[in-house]
PDB file of N, CA and C in Angstrom:
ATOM      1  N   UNK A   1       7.058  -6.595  -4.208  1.00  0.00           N
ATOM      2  CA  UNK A   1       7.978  -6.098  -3.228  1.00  0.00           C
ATOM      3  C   UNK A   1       7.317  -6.032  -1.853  1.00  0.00           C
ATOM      4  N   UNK A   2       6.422  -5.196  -1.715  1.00  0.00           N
ATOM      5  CA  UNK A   2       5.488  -5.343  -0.583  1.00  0.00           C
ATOM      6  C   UNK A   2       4.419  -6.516  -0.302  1.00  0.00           C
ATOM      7  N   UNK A   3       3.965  -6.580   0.552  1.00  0.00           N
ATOM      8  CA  UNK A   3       2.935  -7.781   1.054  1.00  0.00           C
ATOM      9  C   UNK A   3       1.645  -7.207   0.823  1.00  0.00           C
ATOM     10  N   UNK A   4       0.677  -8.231   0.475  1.00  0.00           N
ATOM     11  CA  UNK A   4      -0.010  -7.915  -0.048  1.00  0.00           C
ATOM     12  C   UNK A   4      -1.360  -7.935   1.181  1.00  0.00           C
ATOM     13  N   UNK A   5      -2.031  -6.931   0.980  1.00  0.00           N
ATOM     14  CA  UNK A   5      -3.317  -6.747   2.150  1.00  0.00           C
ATOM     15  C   UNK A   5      -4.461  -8.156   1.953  1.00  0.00           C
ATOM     16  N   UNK A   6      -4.702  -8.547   3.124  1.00  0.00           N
ATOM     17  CA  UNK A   6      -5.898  -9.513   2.951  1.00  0.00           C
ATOM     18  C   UNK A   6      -7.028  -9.230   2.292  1.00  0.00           C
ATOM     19  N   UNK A   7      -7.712  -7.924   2.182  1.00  0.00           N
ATOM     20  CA  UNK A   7      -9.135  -7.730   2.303  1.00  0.00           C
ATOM     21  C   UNK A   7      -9.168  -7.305   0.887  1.00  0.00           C
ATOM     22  N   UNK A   8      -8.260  -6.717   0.379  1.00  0.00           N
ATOM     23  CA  UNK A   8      -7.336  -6.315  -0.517  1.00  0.00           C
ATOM     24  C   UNK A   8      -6.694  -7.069  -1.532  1.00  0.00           C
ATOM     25  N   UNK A   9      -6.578  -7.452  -2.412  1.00  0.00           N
ATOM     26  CA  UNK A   9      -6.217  -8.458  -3.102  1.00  0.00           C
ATOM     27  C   UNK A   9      -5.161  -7.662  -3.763  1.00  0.00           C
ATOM     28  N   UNK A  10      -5.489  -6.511  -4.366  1.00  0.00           N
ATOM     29  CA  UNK A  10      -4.469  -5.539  -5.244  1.00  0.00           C
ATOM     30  C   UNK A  10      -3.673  -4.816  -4.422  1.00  0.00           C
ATOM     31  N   UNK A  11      -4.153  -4.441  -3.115  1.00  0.00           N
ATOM     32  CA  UNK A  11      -3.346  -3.694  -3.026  1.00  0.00           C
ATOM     33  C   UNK A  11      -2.553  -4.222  -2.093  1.00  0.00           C
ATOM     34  N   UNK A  12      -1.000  -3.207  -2.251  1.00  0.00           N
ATOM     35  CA  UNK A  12       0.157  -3.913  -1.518  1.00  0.00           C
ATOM     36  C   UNK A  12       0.350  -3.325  -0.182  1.00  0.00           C
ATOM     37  N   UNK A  13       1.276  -3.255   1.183  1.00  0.00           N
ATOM     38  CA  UNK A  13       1.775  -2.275   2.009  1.00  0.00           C
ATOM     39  C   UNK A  13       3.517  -2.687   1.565  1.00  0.00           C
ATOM     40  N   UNK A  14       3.908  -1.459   1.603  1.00  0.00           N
ATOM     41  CA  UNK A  14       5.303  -1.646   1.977  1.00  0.00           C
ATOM     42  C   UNK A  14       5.974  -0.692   3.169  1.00  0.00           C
ATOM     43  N   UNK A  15       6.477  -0.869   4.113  1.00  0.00           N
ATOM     44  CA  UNK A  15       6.843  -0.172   5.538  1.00  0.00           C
ATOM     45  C   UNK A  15       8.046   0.249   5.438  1.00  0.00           C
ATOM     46  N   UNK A  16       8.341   1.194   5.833  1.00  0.00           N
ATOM     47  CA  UNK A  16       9.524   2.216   5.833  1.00  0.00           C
ATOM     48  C   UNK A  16       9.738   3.305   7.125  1.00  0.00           C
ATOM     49  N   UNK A  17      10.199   2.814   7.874  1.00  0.00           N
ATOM     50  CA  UNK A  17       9.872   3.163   9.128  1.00  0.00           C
ATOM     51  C   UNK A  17      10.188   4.725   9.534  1.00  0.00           C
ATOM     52  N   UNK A  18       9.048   5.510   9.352  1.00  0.00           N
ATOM     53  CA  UNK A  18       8.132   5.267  10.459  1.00  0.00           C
ATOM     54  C   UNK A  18       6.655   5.654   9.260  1.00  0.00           C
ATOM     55  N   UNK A  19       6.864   4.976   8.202  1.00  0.00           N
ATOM     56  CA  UNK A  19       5.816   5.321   7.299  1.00  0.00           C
ATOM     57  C   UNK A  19       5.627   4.117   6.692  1.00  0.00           C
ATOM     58  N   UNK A  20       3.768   3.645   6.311  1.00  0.00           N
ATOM     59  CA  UNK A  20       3.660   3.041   5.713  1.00  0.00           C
ATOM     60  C   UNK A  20       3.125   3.238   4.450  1.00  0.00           C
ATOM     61  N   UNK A  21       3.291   2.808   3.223  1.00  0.00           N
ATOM     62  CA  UNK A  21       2.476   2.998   2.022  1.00  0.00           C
ATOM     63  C   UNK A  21       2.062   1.800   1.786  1.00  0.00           C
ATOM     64  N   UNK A  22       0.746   1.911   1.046  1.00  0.00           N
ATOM     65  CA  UNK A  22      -0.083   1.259   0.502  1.00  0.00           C
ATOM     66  C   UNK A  22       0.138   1.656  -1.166  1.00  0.00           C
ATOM     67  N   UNK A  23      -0.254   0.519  -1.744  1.00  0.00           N
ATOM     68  CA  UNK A  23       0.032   1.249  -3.405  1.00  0.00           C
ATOM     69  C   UNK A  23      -0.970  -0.152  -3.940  1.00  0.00           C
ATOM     70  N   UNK A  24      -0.830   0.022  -5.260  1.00  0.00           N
ATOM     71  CA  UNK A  24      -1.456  -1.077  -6.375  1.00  0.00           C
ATOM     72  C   UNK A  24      -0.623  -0.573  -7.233  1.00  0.00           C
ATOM     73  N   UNK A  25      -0.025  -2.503  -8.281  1.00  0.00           N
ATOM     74  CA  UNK A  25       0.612  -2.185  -9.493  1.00  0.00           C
ATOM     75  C   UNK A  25      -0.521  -1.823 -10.837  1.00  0.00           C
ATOM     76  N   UNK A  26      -0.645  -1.157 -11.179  1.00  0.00           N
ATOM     77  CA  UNK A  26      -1.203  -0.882 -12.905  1.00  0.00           C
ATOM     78  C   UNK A  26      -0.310  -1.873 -13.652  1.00  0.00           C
ATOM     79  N   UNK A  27      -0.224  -3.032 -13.899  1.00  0.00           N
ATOM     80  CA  UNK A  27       0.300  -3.280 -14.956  1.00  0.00           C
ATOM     81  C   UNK A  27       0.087  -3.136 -16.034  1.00  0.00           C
ATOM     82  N   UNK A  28      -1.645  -3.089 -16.716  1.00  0.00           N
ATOM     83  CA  UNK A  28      -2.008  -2.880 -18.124  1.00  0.00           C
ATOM     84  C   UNK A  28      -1.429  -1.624 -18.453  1.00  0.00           C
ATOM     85  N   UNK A  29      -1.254  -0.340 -17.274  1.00  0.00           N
ATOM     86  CA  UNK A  29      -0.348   1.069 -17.556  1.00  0.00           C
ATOM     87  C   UNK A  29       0.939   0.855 -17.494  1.00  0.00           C
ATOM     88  N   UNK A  30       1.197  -0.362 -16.495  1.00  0.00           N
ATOM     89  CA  UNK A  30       2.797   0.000 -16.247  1.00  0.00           C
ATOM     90  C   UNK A  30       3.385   0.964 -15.360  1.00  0.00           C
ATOM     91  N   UNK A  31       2.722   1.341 -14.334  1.00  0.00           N
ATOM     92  CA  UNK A  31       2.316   2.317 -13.065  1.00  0.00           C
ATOM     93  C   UNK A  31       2.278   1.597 -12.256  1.00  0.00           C
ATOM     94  N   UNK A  32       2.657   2.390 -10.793  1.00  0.00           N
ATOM     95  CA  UNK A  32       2.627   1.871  -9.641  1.00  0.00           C
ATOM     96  C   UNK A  32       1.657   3.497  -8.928  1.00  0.00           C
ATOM     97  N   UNK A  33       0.656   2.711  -8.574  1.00  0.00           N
ATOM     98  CA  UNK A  33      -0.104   4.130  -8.180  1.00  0.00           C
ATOM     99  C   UNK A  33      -0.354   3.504  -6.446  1.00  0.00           C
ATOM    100  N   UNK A  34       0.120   4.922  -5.887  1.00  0.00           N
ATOM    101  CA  UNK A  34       0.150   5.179  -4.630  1.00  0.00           C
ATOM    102  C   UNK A  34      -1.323   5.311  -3.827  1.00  0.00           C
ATOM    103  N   UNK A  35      -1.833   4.326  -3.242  1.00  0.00           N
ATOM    104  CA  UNK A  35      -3.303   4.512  -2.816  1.00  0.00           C
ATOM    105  C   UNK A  35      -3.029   5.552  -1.545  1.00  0.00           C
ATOM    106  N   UNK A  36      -1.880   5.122  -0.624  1.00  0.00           N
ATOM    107  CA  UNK A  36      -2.115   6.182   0.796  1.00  0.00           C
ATOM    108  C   UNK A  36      -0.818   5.960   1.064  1.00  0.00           C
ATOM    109  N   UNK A  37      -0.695   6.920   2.521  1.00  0.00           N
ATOM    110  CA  UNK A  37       0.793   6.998   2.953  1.00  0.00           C
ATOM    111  C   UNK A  37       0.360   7.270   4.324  1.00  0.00           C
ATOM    112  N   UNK A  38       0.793   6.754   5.647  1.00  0.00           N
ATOM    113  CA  UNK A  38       0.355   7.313   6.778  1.00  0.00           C
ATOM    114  C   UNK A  38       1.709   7.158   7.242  1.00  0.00           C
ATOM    115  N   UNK A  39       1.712   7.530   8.913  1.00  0.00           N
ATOM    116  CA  UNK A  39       2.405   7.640  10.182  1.00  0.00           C
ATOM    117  C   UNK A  39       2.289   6.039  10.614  1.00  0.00           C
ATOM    118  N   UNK A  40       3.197   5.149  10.359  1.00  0.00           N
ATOM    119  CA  UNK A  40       3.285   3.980  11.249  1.00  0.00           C
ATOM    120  C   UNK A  40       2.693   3.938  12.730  1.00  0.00           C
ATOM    121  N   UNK A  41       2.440   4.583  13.509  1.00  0.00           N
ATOM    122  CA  UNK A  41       2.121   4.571  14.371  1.00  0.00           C
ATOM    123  C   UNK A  41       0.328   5.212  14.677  1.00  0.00           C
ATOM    124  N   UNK A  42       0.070   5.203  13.835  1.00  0.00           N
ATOM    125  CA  UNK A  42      -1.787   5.188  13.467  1.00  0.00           C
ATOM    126  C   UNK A  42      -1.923   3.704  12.897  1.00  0.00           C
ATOM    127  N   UNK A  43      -3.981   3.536  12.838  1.00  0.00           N
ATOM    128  CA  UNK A  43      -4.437   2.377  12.727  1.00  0.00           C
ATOM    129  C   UNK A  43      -4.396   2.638  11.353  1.00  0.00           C
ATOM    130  N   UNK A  44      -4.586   1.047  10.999  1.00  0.00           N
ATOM    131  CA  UNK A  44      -4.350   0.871   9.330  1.00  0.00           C
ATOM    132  C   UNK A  44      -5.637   1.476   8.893  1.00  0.00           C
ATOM    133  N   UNK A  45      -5.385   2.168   7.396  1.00  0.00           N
ATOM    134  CA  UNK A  45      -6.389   2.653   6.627  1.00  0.00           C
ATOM    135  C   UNK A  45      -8.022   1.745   6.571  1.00  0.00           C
ATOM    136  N   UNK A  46      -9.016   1.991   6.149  1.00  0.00           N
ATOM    137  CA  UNK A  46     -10.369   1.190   5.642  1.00  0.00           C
ATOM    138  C   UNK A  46      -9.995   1.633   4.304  1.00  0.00           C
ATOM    139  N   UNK A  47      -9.675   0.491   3.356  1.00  0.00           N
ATOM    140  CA  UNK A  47     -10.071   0.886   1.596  1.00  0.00           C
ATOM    141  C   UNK A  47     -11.407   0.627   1.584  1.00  0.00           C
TER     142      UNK A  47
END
């Protein structure tokens, strides 16, 4: 659903304005685990 980060291979962003999340799918769980959530208008996270 989301695009996937360069540096990042797993993990995704998806934007929702005025918030972005970052997540990774678990598939071997079957989970979608939420890595971060910021203010769209700050610099992107360092994983």
């Amino acid at each position: 659903m989301g695009g996937v980060i360069r540096k990042r291979a797993r993990v995704r962003k998806l934007t929702h304005s005025p918030v972005v999340v970052y997540y990774q799918i678990r598939e071997d769980k079957h989970v979608v685990e939420i890595v971060h959530i910021r203010h769209a208008s700050r610099k992107a996270p360092r994983f």
